[in-house]
PDB file of N, CA and C in Angstrom:
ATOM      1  N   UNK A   1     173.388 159.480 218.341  1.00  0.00           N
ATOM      2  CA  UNK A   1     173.514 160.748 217.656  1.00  0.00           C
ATOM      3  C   UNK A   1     172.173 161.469 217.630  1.00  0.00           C
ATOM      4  N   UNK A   2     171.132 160.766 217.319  1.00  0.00           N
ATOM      5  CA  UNK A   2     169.711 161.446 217.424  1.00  0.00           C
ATOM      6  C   UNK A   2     169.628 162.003 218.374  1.00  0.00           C
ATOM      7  N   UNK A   3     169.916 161.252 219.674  1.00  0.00           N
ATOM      8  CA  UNK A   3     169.748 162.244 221.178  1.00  0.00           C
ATOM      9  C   UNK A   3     170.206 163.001 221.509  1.00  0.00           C
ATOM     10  N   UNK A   4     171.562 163.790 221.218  1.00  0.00           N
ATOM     11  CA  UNK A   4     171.972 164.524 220.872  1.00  0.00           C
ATOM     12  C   UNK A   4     171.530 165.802 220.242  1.00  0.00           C
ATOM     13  N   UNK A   5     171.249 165.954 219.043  1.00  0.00           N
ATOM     14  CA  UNK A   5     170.162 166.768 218.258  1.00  0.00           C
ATOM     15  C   UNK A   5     168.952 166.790 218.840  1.00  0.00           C
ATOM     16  N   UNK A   6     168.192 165.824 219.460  1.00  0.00           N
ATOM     17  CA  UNK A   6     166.916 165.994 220.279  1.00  0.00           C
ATOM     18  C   UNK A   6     167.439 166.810 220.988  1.00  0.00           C
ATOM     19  N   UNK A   7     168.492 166.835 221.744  1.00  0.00           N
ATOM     20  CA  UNK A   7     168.437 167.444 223.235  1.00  0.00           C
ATOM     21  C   UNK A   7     169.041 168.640 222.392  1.00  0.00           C
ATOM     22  N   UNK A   8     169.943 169.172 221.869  1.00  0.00           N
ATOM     23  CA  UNK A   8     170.324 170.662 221.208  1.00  0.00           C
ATOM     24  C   UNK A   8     168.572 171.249 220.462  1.00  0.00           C
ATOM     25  N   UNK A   9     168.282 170.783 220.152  1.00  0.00           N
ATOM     26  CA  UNK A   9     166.903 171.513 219.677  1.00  0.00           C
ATOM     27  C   UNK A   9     166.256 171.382 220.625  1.00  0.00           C
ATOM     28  N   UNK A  10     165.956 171.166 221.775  1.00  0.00           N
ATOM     29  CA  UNK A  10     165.396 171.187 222.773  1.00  0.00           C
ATOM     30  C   UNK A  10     166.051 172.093 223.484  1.00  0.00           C
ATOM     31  N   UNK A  11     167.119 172.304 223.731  1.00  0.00           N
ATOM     32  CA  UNK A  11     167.711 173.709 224.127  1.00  0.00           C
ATOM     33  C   UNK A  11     167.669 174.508 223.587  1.00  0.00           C
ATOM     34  N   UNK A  12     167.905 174.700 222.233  1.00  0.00           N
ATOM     35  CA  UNK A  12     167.604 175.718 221.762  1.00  0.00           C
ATOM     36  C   UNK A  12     166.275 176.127 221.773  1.00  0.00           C
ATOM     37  N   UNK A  13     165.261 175.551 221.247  1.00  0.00           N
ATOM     38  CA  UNK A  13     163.857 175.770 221.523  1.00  0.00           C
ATOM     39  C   UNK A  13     163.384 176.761 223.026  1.00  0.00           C
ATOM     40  N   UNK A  14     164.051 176.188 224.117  1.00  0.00           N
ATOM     41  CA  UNK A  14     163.922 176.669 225.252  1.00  0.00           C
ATOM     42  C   UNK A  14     164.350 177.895 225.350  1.00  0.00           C
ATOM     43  N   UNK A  15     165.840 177.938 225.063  1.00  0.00           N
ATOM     44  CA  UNK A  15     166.449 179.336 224.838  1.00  0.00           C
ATOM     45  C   UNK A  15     165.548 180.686 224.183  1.00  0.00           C
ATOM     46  N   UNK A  16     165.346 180.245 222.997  1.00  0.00           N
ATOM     47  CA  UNK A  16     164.579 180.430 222.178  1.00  0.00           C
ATOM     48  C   UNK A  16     163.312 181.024 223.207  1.00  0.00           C
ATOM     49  N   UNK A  17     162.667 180.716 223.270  1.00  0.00           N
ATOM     50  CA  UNK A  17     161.208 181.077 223.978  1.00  0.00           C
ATOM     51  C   UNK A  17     161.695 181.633 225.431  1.00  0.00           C
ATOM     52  N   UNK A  18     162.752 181.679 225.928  1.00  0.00           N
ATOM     53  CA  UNK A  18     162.652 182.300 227.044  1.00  0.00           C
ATOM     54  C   UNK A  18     163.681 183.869 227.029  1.00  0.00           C
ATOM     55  N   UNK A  19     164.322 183.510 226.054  1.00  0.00           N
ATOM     56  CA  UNK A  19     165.302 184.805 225.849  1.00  0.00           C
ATOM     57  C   UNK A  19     165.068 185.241 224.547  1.00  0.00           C
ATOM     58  N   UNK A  20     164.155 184.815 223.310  1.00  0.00           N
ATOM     59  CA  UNK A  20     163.851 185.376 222.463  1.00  0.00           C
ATOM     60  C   UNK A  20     163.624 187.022 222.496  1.00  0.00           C
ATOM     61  N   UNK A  21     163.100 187.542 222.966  1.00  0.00           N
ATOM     62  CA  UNK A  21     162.074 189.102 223.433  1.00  0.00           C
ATOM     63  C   UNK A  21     163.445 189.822 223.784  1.00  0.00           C
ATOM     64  N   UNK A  22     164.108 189.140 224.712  1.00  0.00           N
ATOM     65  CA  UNK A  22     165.036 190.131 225.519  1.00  0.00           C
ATOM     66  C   UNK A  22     166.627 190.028 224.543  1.00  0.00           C
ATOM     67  N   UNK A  23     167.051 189.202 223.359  1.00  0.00           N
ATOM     68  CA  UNK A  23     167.778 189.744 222.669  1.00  0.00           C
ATOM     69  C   UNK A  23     167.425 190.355 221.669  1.00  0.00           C
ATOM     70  N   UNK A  24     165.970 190.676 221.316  1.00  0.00           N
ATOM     71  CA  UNK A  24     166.004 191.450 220.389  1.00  0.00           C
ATOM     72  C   UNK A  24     165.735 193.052 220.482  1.00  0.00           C
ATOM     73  N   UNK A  25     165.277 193.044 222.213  1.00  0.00           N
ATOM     74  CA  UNK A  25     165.507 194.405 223.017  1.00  0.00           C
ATOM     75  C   UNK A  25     167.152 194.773 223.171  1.00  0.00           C
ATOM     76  N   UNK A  26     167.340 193.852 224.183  1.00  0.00           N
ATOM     77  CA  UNK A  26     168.379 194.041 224.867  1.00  0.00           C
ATOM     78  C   UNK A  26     169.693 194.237 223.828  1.00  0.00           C
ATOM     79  N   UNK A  27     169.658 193.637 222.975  1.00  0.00           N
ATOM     80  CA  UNK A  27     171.066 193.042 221.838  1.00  0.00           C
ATOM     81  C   UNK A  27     171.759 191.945 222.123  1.00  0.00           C
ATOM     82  N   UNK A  28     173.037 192.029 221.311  1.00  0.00           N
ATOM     83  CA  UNK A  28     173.807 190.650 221.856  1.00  0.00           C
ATOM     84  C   UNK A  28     174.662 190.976 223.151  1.00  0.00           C
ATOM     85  N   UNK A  29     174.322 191.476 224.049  1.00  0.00           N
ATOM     86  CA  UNK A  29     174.612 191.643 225.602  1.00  0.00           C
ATOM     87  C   UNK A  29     173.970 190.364 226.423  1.00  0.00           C
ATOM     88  N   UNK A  30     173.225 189.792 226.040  1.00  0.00           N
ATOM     89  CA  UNK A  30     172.471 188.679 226.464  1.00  0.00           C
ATOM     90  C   UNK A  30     172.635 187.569 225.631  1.00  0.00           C
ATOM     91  N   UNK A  31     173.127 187.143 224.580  1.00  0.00           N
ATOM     92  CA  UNK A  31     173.144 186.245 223.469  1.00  0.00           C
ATOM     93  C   UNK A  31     174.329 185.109 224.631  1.00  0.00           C
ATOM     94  N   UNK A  32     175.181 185.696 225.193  1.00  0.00           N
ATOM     95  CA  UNK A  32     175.710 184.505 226.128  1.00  0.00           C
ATOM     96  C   UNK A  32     174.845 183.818 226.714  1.00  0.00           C
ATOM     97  N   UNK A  33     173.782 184.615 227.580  1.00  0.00           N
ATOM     98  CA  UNK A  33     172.909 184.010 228.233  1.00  0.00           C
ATOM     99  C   UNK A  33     171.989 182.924 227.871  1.00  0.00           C
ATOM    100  N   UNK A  34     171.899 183.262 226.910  1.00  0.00           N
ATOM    101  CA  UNK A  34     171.063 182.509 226.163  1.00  0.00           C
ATOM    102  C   UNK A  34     171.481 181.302 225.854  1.00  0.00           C
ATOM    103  N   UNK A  35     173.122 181.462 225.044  1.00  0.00           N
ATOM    104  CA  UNK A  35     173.648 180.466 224.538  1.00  0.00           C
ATOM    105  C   UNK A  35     173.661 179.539 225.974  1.00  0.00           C
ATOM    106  N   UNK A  36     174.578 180.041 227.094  1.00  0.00           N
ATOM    107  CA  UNK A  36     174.922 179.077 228.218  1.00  0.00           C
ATOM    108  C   UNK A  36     173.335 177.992 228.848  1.00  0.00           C
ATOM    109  N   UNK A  37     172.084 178.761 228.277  1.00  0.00           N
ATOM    110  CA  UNK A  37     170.373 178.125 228.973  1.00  0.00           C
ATOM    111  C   UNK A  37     170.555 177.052 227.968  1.00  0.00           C
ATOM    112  N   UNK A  38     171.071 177.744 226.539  1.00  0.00           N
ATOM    113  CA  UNK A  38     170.655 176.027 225.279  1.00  0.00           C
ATOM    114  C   UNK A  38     171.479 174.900 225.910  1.00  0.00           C
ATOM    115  N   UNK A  39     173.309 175.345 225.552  1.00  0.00           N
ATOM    116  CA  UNK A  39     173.968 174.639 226.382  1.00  0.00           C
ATOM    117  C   UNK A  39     173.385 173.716 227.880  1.00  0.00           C
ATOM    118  N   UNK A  40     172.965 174.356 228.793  1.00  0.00           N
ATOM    119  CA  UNK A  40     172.559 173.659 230.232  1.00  0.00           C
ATOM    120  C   UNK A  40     171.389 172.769 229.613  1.00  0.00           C
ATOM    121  N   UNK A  41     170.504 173.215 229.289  1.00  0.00           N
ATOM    122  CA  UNK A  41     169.049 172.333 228.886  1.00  0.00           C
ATOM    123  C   UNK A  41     169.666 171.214 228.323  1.00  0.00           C
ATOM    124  N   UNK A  42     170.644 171.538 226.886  1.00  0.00           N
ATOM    125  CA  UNK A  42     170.800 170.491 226.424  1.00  0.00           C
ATOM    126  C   UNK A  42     171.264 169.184 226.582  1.00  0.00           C
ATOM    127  N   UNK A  43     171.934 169.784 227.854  1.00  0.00           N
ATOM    128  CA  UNK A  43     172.757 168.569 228.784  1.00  0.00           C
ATOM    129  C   UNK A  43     171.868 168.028 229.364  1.00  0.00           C
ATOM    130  N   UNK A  44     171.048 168.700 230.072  1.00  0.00           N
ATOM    131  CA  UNK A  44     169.482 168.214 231.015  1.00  0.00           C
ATOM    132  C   UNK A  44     168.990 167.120 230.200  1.00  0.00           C
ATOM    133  N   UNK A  45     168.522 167.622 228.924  1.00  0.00           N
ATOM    134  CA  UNK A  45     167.925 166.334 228.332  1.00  0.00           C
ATOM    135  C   UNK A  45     168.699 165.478 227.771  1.00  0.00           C
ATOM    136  N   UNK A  46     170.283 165.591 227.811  1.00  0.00           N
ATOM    137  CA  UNK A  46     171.018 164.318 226.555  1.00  0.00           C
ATOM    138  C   UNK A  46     170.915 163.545 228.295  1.00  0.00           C
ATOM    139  N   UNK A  47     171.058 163.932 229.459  1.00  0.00           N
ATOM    140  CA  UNK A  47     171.131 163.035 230.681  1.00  0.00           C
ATOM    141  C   UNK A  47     170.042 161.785 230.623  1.00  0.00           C
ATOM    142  N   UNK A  48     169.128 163.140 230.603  1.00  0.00           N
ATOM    143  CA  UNK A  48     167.319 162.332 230.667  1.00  0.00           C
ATOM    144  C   UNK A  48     167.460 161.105 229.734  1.00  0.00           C
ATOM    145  N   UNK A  49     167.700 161.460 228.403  1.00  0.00           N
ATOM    146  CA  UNK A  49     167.390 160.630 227.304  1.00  0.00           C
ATOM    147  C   UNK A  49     168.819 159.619 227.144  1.00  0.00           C
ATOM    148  N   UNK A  50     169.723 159.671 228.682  1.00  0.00           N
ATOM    149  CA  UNK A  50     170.833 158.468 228.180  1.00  0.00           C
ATOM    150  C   UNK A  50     171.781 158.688 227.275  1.00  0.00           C
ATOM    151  N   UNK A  51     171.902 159.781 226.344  1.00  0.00           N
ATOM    152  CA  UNK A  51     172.415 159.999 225.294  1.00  0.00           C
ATOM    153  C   UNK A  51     174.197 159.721 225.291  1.00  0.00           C
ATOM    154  N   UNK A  52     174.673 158.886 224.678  1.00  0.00           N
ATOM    155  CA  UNK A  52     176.115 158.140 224.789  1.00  0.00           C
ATOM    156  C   UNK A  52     177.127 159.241 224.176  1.00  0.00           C
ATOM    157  N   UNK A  53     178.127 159.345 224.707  1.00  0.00           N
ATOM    158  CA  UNK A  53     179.132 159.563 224.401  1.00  0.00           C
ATOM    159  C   UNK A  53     180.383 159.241 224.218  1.00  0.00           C
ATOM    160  N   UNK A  54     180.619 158.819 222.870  1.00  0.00           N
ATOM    161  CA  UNK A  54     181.764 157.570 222.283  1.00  0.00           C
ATOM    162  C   UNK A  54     180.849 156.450 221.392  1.00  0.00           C
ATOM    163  N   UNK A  55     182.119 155.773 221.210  1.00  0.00           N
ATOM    164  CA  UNK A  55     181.457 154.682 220.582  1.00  0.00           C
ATOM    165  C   UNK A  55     180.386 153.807 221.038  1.00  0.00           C
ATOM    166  N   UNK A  56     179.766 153.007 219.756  1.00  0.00           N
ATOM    167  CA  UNK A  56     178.488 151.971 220.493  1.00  0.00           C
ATOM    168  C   UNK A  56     178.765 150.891 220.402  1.00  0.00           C
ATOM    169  N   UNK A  57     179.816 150.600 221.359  1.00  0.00           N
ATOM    170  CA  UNK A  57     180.465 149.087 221.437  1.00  0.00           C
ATOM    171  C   UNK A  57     180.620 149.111 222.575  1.00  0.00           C
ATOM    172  N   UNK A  58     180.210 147.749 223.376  1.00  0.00           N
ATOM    173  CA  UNK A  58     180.361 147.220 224.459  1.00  0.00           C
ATOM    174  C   UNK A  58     181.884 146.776 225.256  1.00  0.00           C
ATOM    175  N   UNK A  59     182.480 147.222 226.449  1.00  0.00           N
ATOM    176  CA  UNK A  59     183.552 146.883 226.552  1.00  0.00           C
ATOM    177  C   UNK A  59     183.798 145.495 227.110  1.00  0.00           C
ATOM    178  N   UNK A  60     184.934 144.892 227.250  1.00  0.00           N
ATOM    179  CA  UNK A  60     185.507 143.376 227.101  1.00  0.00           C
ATOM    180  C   UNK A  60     185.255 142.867 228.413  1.00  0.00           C
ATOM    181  N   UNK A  61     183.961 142.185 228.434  1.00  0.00           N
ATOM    182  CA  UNK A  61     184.334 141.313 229.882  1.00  0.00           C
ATOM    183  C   UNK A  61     185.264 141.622 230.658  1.00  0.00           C
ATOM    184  N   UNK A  62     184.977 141.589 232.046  1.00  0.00           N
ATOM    185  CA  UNK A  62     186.152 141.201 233.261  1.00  0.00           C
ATOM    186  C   UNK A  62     185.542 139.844 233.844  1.00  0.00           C
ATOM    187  N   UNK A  63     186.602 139.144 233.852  1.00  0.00           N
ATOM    188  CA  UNK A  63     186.754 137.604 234.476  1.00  0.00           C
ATOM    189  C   UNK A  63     187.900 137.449 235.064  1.00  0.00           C
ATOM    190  N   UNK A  64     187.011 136.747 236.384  1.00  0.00           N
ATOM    191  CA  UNK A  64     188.160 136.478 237.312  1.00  0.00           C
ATOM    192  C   UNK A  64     187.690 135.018 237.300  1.00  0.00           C
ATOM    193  N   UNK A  65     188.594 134.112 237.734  1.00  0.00           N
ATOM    194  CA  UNK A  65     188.709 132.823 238.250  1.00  0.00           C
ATOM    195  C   UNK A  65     189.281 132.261 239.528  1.00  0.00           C
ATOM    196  N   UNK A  66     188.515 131.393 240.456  1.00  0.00           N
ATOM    197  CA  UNK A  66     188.974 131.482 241.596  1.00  0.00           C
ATOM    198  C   UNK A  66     189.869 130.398 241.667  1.00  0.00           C
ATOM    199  N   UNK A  67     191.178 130.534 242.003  1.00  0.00           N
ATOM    200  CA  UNK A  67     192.235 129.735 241.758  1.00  0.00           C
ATOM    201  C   UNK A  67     192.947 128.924 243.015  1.00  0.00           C
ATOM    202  N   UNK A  68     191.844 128.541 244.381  1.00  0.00           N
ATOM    203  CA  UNK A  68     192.342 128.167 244.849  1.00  0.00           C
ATOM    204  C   UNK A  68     192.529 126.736 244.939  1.00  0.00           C
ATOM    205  N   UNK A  69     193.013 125.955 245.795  1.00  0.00           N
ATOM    206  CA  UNK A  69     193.202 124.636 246.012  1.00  0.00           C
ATOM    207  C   UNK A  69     192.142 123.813 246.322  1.00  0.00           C
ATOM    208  N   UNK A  70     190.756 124.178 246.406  1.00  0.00           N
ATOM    209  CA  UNK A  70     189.691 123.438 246.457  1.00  0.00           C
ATOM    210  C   UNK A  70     189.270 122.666 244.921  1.00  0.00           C
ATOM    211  N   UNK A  71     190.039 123.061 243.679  1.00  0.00           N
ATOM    212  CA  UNK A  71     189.900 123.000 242.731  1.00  0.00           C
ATOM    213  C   UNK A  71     190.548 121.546 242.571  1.00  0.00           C
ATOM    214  N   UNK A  72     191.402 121.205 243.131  1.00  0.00           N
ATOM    215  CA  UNK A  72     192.151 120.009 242.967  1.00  0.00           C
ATOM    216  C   UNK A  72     191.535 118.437 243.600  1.00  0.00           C
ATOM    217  N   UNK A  73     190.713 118.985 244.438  1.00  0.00           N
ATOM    218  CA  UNK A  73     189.349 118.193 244.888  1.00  0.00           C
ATOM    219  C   UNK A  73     188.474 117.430 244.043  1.00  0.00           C
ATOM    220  N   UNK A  74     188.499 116.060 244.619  1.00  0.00           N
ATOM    221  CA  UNK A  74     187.237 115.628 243.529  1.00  0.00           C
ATOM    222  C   UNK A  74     187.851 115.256 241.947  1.00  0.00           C
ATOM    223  N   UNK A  75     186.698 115.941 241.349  1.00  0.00           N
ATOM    224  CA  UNK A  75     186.962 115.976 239.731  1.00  0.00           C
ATOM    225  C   UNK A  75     187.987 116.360 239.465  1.00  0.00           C
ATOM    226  N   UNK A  76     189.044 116.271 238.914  1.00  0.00           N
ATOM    227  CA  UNK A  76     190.147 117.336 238.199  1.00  0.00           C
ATOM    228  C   UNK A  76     190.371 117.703 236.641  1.00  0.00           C
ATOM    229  N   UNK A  77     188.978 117.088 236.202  1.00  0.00           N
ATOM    230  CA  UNK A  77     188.837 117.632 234.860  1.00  0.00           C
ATOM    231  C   UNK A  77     188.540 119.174 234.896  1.00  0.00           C
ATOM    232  N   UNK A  78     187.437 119.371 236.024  1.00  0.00           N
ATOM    233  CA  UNK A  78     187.070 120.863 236.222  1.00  0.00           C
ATOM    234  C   UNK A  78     188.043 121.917 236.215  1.00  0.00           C
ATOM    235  N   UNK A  79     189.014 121.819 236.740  1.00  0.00           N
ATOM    236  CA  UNK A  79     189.778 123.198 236.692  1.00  0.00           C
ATOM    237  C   UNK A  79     189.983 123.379 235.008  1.00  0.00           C
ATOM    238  N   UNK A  80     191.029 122.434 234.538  1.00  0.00           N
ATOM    239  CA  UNK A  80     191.283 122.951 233.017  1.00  0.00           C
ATOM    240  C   UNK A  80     189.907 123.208 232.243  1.00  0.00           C
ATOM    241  N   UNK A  81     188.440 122.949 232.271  1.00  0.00           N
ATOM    242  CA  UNK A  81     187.292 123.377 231.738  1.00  0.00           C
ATOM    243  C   UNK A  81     187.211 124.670 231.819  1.00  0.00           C
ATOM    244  N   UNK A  82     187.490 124.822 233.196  1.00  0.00           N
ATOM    245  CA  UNK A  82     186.825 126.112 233.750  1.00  0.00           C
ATOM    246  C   UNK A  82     188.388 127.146 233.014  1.00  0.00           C
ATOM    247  N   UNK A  83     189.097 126.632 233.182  1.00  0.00           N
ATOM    248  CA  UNK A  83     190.447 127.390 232.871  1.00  0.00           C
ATOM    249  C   UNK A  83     190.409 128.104 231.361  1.00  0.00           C
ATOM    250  N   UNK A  84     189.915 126.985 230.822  1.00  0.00           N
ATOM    251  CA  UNK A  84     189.605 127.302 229.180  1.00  0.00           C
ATOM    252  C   UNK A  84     188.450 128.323 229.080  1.00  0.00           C
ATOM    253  N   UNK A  85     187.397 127.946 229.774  1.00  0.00           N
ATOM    254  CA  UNK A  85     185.804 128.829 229.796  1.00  0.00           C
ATOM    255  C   UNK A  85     186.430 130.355 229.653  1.00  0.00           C
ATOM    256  N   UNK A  86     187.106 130.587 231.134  1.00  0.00           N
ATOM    257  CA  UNK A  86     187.330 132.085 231.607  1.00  0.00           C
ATOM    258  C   UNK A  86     188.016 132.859 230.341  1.00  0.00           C
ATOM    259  N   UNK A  87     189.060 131.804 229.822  1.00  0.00           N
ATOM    260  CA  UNK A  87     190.020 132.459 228.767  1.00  0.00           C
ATOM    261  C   UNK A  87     189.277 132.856 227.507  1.00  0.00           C
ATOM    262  N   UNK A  88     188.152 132.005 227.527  1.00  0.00           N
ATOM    263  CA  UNK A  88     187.599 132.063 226.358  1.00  0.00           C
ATOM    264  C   UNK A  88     186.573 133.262 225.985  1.00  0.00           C
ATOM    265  N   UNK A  89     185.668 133.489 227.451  1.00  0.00           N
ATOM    266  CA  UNK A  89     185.029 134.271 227.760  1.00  0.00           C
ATOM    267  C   UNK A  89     185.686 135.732 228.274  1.00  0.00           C
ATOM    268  N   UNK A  90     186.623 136.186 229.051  1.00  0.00           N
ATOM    269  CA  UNK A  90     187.466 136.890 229.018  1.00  0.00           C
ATOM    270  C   UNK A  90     187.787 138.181 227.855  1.00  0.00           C
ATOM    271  N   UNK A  91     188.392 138.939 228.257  1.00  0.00           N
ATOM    272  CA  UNK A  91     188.450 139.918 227.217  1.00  0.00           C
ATOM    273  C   UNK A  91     189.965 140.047 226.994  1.00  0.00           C
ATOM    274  N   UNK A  92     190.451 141.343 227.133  1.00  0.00           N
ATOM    275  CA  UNK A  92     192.331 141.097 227.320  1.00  0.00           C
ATOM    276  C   UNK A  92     192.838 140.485 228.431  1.00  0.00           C
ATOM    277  N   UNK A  93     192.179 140.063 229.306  1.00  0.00           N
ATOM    278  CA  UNK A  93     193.332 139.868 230.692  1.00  0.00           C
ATOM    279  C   UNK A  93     192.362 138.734 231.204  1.00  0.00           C
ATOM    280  N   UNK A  94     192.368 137.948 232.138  1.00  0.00           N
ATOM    281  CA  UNK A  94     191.963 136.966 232.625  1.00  0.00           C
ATOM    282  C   UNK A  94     192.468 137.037 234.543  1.00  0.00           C
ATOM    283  N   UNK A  95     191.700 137.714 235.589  1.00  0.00           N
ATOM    284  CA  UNK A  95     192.211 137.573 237.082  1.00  0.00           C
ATOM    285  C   UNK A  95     191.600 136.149 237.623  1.00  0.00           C
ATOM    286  N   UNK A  96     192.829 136.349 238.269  1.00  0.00           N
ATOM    287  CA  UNK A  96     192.518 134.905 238.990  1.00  0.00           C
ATOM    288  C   UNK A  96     192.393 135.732 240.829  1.00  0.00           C
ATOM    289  N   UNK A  97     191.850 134.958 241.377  1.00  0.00           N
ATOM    290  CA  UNK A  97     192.001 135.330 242.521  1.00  0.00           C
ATOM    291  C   UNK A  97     191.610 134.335 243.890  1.00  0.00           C
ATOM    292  N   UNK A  98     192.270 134.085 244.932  1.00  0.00           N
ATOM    293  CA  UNK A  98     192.515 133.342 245.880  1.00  0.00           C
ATOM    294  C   UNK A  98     193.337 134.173 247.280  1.00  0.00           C
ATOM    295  N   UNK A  99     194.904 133.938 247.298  1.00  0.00           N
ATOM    296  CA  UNK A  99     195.263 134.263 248.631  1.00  0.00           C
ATOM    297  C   UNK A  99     195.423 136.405 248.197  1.00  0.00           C
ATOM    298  N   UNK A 100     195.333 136.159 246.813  1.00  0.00           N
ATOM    299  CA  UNK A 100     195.456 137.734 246.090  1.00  0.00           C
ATOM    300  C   UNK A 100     194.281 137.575 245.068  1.00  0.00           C
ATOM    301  N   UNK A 101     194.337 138.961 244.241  1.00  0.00           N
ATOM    302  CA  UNK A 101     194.146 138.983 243.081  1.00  0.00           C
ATOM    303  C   UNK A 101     195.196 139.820 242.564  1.00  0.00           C
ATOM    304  N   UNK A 102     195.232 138.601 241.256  1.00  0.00           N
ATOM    305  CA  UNK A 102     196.403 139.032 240.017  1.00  0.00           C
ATOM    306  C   UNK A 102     196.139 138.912 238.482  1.00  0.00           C
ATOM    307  N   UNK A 103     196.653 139.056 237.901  1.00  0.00           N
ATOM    308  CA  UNK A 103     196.436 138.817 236.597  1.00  0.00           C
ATOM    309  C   UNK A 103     197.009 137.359 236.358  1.00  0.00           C
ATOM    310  N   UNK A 104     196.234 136.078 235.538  1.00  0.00           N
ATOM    311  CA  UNK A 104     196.464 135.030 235.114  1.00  0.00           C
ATOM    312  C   UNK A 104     197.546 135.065 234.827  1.00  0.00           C
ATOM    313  N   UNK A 105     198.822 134.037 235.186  1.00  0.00           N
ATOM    314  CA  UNK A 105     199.802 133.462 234.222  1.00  0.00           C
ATOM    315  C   UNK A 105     199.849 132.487 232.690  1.00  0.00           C
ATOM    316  N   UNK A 106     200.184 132.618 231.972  1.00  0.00           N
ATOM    317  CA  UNK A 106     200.072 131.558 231.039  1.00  0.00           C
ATOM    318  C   UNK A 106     199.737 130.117 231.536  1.00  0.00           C
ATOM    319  N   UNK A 107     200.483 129.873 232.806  1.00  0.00           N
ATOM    320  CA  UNK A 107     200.622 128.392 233.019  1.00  0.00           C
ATOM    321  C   UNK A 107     199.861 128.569 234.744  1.00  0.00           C
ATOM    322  N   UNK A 108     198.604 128.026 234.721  1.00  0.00           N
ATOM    323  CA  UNK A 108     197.558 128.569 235.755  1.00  0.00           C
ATOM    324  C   UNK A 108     197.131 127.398 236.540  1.00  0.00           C
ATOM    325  N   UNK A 109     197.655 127.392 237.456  1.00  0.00           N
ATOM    326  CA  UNK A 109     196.903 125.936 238.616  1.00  0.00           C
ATOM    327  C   UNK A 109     196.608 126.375 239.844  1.00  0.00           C
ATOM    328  N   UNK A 110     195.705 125.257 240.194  1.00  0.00           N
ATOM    329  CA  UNK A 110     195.219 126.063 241.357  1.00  0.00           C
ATOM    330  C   UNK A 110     195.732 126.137 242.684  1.00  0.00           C
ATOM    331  N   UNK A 111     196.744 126.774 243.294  1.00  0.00           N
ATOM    332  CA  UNK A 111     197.360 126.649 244.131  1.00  0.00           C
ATOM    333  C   UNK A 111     197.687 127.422 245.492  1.00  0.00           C
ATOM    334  N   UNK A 112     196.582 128.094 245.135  1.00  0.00           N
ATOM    335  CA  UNK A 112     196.288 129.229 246.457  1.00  0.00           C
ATOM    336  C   UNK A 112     195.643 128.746 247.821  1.00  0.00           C
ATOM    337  N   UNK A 113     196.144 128.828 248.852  1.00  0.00           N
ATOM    338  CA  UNK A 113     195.644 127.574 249.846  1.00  0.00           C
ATOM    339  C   UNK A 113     194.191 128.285 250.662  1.00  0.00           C
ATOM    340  N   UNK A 114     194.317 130.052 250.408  1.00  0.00           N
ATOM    341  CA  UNK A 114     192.409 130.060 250.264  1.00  0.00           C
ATOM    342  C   UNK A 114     191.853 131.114 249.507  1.00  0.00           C
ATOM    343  N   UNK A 115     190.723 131.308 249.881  1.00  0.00           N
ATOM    344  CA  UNK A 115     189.699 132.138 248.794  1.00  0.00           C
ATOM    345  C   UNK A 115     189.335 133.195 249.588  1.00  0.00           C
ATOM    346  N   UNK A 116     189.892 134.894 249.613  1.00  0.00           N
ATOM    347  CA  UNK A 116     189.284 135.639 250.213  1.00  0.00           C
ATOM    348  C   UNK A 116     188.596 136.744 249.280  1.00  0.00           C
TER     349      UNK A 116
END
């Protein structure tokens, strides 16, 4: 929100000093002009300065898990670890991906015969 107000008083300021003289000659025949320089500047600097628009919350992980049949190899504790990790870490949805990518099923093994 500060950056915001930085950057509107910074447009205006600008406005201000560059069209000051000529609306108080000219009249409000120019007061658009003016307004549209605060407007533009102000955007110039909310860019510069990053300035957010919306909330200040971070959105939900994307996790994918690779679900193919190399998983069944070896250890087979690993898949259900890793199965749990993704879900856990994950935000609303959980992709798996192997011969596709899809969205996780409830009931998830690894059975895709490869990984592209």
């Amino acid at each position: 929100m500060t950056a915001w107000l930085l950057a509107l008083l910074a447009g205006a300021l600008f406005a201000a000093v560059q069209y000051g003289r000529l609306v108080r000659r000219e009249g409000a025949g120019v007061l658009p002009l003016a307004l549209l320089r605060l407007a533009a500047i102000a955007l110039l600097v909310a860019l510069l300065m990053d300035a957010r628009v919306g909330p200040d919350r971070l959105p939900a992980p994307l996790v994918a898990l690779d679900a193919s049949e190399s998983w069944t190899r070896g250890d087979t504790t690993r898949w259900p670890r890793a199965v749990a990790d993704a879900r856990r870490r994950g935000g609303d949805s959980l992709l798996v991906f192997g011969d596709s990518v899809r969205l996780a099923p409830e009931e998830l093994l690894p059975a895709d015969a490869a990984d592209r």
